[in-house]
PDB file of N, CA and C in Angstrom:
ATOM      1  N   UNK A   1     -31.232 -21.861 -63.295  1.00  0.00           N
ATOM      2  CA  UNK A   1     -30.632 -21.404 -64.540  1.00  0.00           C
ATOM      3  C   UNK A   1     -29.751 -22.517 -65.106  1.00  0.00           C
ATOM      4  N   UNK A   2     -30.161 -22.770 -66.369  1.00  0.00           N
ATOM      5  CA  UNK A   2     -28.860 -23.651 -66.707  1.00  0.00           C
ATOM      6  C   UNK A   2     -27.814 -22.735 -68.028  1.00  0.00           C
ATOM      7  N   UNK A   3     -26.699 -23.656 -68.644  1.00  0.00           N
ATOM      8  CA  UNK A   3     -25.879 -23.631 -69.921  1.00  0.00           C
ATOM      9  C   UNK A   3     -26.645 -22.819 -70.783  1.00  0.00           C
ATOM     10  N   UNK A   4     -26.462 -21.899 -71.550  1.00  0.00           N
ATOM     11  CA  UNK A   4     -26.861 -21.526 -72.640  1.00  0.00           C
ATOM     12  C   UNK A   4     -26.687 -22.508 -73.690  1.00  0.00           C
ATOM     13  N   UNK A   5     -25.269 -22.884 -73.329  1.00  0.00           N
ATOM     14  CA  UNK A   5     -24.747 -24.032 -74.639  1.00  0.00           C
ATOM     15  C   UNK A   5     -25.590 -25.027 -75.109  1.00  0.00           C
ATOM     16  N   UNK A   6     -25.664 -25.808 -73.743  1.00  0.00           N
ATOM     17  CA  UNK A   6     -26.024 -27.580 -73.466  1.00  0.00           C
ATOM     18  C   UNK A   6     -26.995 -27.765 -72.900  1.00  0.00           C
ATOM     19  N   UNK A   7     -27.722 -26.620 -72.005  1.00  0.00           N
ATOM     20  CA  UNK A   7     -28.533 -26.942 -71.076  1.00  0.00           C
ATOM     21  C   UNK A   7     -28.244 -27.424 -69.365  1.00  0.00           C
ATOM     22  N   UNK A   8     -27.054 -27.863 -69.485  1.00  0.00           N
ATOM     23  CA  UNK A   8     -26.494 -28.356 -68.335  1.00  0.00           C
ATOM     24  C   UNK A   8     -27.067 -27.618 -66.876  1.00  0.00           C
ATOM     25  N   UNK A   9     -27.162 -28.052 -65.694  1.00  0.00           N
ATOM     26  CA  UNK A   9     -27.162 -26.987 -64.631  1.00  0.00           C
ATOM     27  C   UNK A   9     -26.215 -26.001 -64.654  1.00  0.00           C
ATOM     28  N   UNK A  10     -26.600 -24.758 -63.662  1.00  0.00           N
ATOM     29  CA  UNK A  10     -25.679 -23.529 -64.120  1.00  0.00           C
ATOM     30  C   UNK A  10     -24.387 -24.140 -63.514  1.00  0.00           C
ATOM     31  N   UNK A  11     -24.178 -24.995 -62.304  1.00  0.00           N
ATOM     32  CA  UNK A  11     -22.463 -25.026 -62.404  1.00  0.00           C
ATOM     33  C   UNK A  11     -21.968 -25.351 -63.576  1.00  0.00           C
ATOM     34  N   UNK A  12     -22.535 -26.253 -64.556  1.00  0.00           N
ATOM     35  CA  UNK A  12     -21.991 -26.679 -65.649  1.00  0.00           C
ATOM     36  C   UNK A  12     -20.649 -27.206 -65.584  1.00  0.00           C
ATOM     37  N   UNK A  13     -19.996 -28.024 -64.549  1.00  0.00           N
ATOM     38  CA  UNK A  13     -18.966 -29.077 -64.578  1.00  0.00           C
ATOM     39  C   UNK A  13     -19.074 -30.485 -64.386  1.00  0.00           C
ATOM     40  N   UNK A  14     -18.714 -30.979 -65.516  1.00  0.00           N
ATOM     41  CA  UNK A  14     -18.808 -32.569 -65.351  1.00  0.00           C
ATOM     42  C   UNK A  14     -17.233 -32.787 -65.105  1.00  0.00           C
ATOM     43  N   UNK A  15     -17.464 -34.205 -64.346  1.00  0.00           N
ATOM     44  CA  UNK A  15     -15.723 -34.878 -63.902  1.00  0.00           C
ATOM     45  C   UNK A  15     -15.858 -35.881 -64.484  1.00  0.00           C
ATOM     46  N   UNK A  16     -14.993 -36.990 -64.548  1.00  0.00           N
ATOM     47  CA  UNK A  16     -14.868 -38.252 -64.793  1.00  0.00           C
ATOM     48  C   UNK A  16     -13.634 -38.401 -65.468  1.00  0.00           C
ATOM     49  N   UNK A  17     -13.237 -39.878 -64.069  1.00  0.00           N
ATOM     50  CA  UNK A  17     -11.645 -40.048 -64.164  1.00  0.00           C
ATOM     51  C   UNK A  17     -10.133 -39.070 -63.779  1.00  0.00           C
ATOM     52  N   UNK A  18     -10.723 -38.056 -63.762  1.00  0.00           N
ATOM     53  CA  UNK A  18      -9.709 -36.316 -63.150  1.00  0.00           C
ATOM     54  C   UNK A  18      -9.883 -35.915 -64.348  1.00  0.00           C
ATOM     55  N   UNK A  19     -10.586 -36.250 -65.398  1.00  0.00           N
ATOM     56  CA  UNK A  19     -11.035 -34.693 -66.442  1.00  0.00           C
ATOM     57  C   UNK A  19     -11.987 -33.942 -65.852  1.00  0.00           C
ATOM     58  N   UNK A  20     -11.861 -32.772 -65.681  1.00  0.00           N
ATOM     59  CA  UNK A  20     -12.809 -31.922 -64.926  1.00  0.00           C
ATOM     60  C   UNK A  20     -13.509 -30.722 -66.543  1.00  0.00           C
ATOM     61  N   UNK A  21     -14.800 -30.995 -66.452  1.00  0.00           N
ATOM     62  CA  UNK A  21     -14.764 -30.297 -67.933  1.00  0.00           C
ATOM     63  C   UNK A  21     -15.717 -29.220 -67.698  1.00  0.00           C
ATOM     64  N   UNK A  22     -15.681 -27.993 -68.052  1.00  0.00           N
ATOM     65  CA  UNK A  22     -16.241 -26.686 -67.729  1.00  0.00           C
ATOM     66  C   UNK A  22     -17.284 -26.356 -69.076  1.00  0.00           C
ATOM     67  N   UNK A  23     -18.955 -25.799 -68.803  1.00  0.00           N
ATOM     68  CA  UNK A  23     -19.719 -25.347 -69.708  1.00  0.00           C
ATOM     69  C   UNK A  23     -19.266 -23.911 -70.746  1.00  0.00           C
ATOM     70  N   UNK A  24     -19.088 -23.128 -69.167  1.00  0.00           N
ATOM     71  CA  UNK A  24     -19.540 -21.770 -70.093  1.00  0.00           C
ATOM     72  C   UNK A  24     -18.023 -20.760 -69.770  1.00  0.00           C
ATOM     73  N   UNK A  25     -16.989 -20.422 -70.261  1.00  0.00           N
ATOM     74  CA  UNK A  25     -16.874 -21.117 -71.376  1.00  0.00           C
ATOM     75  C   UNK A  25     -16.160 -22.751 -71.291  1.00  0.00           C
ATOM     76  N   UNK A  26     -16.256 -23.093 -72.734  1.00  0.00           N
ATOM     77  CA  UNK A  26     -16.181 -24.909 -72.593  1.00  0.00           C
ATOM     78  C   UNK A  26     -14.587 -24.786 -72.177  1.00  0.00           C
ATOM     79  N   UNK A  27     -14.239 -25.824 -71.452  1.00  0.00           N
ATOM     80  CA  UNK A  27     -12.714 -26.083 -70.904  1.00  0.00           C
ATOM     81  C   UNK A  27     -12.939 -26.724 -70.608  1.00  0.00           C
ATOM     82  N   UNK A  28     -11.189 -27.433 -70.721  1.00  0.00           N
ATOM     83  CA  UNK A  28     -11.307 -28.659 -69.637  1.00  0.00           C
ATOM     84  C   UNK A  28      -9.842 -29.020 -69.438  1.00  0.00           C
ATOM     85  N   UNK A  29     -10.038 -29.437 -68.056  1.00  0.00           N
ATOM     86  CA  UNK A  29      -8.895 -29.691 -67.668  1.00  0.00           C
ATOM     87  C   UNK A  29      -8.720 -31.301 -66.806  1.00  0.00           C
ATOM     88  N   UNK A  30      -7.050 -31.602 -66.527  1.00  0.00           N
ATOM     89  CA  UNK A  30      -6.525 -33.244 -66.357  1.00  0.00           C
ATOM     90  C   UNK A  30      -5.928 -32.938 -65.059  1.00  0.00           C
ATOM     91  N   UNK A  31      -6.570 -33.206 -63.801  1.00  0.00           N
ATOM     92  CA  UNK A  31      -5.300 -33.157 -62.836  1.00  0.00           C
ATOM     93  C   UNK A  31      -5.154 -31.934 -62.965  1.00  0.00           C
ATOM     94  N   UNK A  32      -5.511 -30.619 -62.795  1.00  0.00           N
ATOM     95  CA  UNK A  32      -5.182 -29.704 -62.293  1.00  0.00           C
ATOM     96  C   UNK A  32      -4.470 -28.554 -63.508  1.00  0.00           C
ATOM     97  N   UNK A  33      -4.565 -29.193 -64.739  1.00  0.00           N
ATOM     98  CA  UNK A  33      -3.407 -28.479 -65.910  1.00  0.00           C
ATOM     99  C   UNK A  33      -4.856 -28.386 -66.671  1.00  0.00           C
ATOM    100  N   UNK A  34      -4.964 -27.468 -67.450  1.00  0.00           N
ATOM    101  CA  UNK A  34      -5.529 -26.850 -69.205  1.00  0.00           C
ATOM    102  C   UNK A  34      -5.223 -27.939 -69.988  1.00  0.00           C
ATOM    103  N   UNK A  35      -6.187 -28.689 -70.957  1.00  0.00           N
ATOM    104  CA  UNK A  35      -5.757 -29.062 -71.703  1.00  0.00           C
ATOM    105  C   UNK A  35      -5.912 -28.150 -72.972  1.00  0.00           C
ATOM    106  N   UNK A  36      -5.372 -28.508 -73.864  1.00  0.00           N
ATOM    107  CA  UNK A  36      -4.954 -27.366 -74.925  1.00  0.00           C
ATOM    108  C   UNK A  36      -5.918 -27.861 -76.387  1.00  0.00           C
ATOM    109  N   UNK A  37      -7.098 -26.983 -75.977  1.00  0.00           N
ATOM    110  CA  UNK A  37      -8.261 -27.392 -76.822  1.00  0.00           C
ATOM    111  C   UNK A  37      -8.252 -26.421 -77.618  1.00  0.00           C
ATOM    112  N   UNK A  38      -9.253 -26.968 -78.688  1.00  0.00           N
ATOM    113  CA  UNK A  38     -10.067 -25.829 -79.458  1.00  0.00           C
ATOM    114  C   UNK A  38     -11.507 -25.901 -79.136  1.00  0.00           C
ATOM    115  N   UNK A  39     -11.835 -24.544 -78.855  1.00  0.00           N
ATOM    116  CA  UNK A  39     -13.436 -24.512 -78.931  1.00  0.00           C
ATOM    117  C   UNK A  39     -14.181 -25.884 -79.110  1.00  0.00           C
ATOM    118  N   UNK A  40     -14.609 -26.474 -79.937  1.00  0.00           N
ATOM    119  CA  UNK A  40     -15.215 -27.353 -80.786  1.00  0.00           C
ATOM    120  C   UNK A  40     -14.918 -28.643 -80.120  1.00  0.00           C
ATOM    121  N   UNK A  41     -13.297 -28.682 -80.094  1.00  0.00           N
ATOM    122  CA  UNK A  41     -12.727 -29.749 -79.446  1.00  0.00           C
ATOM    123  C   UNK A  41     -13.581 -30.269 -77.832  1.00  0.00           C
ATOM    124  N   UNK A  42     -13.164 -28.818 -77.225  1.00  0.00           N
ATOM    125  CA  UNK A  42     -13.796 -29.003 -75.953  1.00  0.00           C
ATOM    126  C   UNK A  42     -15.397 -28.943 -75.562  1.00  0.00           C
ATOM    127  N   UNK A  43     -15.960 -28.582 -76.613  1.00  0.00           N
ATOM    128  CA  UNK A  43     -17.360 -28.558 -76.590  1.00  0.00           C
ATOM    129  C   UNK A  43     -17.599 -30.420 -76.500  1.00  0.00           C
ATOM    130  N   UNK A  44     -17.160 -30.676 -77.815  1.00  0.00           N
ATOM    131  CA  UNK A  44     -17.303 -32.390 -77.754  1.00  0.00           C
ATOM    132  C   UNK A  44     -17.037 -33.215 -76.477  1.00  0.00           C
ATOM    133  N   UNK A  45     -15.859 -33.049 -75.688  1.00  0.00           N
ATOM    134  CA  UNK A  45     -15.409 -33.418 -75.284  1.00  0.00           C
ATOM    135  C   UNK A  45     -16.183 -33.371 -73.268  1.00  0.00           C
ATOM    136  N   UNK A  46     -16.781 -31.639 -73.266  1.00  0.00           N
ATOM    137  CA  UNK A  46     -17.293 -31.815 -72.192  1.00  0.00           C
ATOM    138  C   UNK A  46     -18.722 -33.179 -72.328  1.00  0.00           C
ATOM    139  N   UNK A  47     -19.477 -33.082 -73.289  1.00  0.00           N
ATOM    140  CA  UNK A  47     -20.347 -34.008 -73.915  1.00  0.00           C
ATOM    141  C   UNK A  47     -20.081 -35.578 -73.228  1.00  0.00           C
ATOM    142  N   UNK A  48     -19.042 -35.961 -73.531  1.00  0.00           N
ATOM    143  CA  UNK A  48     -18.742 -37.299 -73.035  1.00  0.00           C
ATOM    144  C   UNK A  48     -18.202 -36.989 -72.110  1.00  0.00           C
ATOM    145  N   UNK A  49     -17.528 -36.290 -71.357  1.00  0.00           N
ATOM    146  CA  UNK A  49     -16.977 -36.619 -69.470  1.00  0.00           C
ATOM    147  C   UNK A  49     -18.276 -36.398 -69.252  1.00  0.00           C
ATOM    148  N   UNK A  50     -19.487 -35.386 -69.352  1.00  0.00           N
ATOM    149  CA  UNK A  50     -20.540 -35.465 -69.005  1.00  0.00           C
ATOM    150  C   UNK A  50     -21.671 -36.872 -68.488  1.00  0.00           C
ATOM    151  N   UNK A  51     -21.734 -37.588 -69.922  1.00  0.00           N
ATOM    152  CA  UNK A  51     -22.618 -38.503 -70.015  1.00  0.00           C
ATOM    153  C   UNK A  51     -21.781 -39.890 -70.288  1.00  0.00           C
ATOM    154  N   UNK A  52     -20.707 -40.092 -70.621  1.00  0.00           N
ATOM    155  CA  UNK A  52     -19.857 -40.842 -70.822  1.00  0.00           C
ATOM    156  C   UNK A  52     -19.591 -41.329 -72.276  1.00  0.00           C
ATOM    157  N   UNK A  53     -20.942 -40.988 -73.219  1.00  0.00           N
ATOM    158  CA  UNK A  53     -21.110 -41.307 -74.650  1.00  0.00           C
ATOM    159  C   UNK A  53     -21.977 -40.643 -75.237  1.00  0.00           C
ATOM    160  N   UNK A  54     -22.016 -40.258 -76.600  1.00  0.00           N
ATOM    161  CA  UNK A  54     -22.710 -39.167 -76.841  1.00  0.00           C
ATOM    162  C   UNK A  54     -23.023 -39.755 -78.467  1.00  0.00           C
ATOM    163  N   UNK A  55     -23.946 -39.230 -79.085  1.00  0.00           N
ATOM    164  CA  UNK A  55     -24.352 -39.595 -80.077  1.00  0.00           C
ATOM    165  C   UNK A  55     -24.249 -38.556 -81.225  1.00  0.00           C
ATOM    166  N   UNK A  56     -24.297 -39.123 -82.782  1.00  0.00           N
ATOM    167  CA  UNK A  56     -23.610 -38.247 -83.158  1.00  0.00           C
ATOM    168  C   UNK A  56     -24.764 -36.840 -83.707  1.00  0.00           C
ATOM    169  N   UNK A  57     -26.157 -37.155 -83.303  1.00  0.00           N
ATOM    170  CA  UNK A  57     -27.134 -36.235 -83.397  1.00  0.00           C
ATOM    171  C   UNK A  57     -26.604 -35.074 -82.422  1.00  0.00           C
ATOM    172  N   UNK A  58     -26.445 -35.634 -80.708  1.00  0.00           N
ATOM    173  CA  UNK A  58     -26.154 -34.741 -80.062  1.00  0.00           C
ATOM    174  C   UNK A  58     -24.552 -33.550 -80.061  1.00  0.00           C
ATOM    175  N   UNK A  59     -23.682 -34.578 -80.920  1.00  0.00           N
ATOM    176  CA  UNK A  59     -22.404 -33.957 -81.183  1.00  0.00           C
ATOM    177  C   UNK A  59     -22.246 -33.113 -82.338  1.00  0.00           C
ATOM    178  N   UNK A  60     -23.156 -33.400 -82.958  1.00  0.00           N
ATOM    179  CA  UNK A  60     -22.545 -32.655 -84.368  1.00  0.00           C
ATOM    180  C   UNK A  60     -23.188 -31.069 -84.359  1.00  0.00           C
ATOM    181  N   UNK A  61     -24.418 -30.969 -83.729  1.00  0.00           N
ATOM    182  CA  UNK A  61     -25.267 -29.358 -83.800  1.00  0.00           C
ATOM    183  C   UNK A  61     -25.035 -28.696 -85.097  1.00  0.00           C
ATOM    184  N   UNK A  62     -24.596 -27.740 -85.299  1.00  0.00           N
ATOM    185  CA  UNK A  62     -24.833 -27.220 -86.914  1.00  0.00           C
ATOM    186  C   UNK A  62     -23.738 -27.575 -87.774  1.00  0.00           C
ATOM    187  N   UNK A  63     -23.194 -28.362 -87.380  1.00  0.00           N
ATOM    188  CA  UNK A  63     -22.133 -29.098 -88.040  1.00  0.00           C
ATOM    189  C   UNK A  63     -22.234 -30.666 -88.911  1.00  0.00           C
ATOM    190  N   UNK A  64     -21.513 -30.949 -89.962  1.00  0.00           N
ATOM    191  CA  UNK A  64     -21.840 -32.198 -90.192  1.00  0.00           C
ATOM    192  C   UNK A  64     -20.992 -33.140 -89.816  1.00  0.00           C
ATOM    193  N   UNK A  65     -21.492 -34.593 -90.169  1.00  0.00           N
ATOM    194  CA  UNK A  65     -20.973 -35.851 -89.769  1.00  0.00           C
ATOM    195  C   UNK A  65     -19.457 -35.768 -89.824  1.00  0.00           C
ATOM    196  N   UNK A  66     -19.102 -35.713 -90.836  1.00  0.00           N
ATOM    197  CA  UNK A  66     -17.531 -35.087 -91.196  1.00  0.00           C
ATOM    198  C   UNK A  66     -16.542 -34.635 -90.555  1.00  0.00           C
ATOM    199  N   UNK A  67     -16.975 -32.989 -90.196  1.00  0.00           N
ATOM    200  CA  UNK A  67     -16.920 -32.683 -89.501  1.00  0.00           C
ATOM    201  C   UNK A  67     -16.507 -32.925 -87.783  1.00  0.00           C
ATOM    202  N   UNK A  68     -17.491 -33.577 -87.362  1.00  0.00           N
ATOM    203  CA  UNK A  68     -17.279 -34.251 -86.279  1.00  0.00           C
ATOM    204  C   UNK A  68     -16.160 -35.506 -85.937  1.00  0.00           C
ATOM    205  N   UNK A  69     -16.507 -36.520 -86.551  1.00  0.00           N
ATOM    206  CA  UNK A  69     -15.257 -37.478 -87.375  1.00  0.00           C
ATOM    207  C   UNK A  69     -13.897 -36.619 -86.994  1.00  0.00           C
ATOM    208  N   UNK A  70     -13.744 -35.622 -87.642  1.00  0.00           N
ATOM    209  CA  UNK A  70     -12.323 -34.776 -88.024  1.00  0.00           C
ATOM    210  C   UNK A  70     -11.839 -34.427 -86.730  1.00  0.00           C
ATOM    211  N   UNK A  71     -12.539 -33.157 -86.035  1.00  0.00           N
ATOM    212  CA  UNK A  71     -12.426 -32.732 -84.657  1.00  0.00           C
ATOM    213  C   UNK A  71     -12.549 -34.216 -83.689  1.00  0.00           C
ATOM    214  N   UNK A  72     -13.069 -35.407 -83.785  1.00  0.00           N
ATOM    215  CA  UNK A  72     -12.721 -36.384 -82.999  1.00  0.00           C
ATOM    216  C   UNK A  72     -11.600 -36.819 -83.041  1.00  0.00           C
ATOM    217  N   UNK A  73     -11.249 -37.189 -84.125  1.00  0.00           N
ATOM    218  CA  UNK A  73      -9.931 -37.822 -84.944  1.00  0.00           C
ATOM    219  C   UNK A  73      -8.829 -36.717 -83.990  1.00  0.00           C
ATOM    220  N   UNK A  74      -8.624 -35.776 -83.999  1.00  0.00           N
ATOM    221  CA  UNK A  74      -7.745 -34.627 -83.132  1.00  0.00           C
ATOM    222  C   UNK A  74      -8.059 -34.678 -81.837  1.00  0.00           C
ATOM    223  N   UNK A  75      -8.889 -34.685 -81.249  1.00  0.00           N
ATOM    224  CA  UNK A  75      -8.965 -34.666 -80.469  1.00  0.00           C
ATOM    225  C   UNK A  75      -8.729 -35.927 -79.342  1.00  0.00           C
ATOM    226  N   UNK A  76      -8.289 -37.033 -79.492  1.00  0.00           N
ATOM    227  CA  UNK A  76      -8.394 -38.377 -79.565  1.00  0.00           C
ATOM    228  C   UNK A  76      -6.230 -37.766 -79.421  1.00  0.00           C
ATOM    229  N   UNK A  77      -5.956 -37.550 -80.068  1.00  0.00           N
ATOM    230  CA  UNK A  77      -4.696 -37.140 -80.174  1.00  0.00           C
ATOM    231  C   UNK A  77      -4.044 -36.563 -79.215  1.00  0.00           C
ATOM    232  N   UNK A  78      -4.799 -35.449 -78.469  1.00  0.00           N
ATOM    233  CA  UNK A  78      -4.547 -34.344 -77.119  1.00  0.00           C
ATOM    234  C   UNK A  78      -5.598 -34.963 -75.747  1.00  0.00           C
ATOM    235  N   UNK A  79      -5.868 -36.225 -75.641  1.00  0.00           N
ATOM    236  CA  UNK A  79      -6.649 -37.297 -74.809  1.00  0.00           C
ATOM    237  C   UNK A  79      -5.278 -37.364 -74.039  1.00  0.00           C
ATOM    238  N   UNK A  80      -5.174 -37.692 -72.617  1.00  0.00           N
ATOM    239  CA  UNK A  80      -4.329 -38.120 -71.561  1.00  0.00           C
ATOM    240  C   UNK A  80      -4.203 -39.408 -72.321  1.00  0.00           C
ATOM    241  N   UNK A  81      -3.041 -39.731 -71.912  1.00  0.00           N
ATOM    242  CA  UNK A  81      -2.905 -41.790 -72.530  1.00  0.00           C
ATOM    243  C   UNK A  81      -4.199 -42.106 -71.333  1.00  0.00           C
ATOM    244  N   UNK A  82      -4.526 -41.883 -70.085  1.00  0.00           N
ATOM    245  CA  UNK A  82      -5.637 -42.546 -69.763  1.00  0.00           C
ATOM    246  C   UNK A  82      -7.142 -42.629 -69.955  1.00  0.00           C
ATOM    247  N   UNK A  83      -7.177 -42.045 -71.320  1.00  0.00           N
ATOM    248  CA  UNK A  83      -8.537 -41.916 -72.229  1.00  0.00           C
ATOM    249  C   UNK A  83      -8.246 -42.226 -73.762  1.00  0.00           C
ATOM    250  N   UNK A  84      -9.389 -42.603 -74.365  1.00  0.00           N
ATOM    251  CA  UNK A  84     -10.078 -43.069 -75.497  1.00  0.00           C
ATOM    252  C   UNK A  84     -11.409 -42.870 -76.048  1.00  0.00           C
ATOM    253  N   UNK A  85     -11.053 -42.222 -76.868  1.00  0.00           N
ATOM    254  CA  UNK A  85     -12.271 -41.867 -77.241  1.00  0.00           C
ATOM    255  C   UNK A  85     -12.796 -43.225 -78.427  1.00  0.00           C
ATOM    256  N   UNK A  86     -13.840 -44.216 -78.173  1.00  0.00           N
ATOM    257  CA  UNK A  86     -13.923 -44.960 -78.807  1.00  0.00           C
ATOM    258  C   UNK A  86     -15.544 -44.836 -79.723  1.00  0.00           C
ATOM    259  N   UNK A  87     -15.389 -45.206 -80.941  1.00  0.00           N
ATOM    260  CA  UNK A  87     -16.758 -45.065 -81.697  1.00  0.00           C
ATOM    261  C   UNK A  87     -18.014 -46.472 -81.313  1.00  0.00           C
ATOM    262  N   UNK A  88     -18.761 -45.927 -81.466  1.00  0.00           N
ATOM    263  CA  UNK A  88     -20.071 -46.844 -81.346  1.00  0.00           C
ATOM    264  C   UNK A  88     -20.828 -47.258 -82.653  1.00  0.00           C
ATOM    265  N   UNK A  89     -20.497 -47.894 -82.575  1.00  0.00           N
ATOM    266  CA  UNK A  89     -21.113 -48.008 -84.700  1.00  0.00           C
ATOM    267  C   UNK A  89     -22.244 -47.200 -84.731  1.00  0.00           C
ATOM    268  N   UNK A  90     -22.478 -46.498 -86.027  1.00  0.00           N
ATOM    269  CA  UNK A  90     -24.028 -46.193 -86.519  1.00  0.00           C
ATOM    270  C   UNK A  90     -24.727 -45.207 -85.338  1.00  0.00           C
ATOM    271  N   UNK A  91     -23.930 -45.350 -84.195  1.00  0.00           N
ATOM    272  CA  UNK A  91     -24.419 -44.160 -82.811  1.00  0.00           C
ATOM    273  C   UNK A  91     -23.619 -42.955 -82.629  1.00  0.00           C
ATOM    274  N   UNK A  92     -22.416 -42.953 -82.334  1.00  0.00           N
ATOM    275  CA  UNK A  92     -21.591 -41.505 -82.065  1.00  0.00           C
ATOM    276  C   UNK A  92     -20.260 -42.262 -81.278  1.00  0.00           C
ATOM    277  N   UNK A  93     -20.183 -41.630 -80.224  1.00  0.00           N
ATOM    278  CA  UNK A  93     -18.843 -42.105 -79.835  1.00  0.00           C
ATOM    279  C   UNK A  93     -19.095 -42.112 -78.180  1.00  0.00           C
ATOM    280  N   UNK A  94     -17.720 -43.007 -77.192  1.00  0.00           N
ATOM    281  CA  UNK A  94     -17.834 -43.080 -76.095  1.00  0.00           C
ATOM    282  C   UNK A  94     -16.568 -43.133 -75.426  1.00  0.00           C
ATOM    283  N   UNK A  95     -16.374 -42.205 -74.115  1.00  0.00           N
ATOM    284  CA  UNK A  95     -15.034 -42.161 -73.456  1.00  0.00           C
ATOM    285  C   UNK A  95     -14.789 -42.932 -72.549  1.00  0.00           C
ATOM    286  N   UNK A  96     -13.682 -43.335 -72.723  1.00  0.00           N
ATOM    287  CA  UNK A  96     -13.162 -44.646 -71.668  1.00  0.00           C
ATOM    288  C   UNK A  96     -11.984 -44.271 -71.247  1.00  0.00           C
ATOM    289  N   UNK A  97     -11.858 -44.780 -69.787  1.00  0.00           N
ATOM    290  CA  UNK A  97     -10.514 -45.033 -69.382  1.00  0.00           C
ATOM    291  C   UNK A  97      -9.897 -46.395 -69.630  1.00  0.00           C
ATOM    292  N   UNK A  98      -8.419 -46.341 -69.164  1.00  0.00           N
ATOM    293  CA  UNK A  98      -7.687 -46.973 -69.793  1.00  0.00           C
ATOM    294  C   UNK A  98      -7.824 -49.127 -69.471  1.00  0.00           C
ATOM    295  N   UNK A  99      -8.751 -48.445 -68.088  1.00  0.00           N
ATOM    296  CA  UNK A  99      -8.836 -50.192 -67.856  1.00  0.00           C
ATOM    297  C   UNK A  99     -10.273 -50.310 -68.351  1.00  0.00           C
ATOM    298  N   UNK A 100     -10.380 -49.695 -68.681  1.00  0.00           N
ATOM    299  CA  UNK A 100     -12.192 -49.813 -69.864  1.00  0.00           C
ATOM    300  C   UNK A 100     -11.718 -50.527 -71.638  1.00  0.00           C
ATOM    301  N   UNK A 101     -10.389 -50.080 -71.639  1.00  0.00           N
ATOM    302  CA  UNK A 101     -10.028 -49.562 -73.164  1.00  0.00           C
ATOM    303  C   UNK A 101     -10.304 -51.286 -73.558  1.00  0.00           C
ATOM    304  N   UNK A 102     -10.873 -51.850 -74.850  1.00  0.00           N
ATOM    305  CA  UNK A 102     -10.834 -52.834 -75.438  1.00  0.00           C
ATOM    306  C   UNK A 102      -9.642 -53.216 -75.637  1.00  0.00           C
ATOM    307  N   UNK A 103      -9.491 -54.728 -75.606  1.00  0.00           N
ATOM    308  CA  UNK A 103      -8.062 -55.664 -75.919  1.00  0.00           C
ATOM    309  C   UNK A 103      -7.863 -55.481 -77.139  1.00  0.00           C
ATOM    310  N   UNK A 104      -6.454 -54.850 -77.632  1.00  0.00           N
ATOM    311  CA  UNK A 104      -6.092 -55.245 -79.075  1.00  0.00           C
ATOM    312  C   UNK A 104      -5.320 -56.673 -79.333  1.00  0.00           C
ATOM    313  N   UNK A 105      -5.030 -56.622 -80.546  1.00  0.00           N
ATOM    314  CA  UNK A 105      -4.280 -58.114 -81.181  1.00  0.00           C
ATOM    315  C   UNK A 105      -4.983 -58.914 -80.841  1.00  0.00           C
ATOM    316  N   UNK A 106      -4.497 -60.028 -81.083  1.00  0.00           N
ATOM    317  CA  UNK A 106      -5.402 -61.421 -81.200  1.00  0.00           C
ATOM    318  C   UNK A 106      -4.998 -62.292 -80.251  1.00  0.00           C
ATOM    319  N   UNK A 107      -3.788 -61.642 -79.676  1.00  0.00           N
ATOM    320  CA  UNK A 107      -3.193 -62.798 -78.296  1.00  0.00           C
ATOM    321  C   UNK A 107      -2.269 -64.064 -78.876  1.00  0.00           C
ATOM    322  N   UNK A 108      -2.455 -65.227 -78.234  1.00  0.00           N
ATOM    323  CA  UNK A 108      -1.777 -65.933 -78.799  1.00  0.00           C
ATOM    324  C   UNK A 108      -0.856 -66.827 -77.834  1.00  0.00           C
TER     325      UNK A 108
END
């Protein structure tokens, strides 16, 4: 049996990094605490602890581009400082931890 949602196997929990992220219903949690999602939020979000990057065909479902964008943009906000949700041009988006995260500034 799998997800009604996603398809996932029926446990339907992906980990990665101590996000532990739940199918049915979607949750997810850091180390042992709730993070304080919305639906939508956490739907996205199991998506990438899942697979690590997700595209924006597979993220958006009856929703549009926009849309998605928006609920990322927030959600990116309620991320542990040891995640990032980073975009993939022209593809969707991908979660990283913090020694993954790209160098800012220019150095010097």
């Amino acid at each position: 049996m799998s997800c009604p949602h996603c398809g996932a196997p029926a446990a339907g929990t992906a980990t990665r990094g101590g996000l532990v992220a739940h199918c049915d219903p979607f949750r997810v949690n850091y180390r042992g605490r709730r993070l304080d999602l919305t639906q939508r939020q956490a739907e996205i979000l199991y998506q990438l602890v899942r697979f690590g990057r997700a595209s924006f065909d597979l993220l958006q479902g009856t929703a549009g581009y926009e849309a998605v964008r928006t609920t990322v943009h927030a959600l990116r906000k309620r991320l542990p400082a040891d995640f990032a949700i980073i975009a993939v041009h022209g593809w969707g988006y991908e979660l990283v931890t913090a020694d993954q995260m790209p160098a800012t500034g220019t150095g010097g």
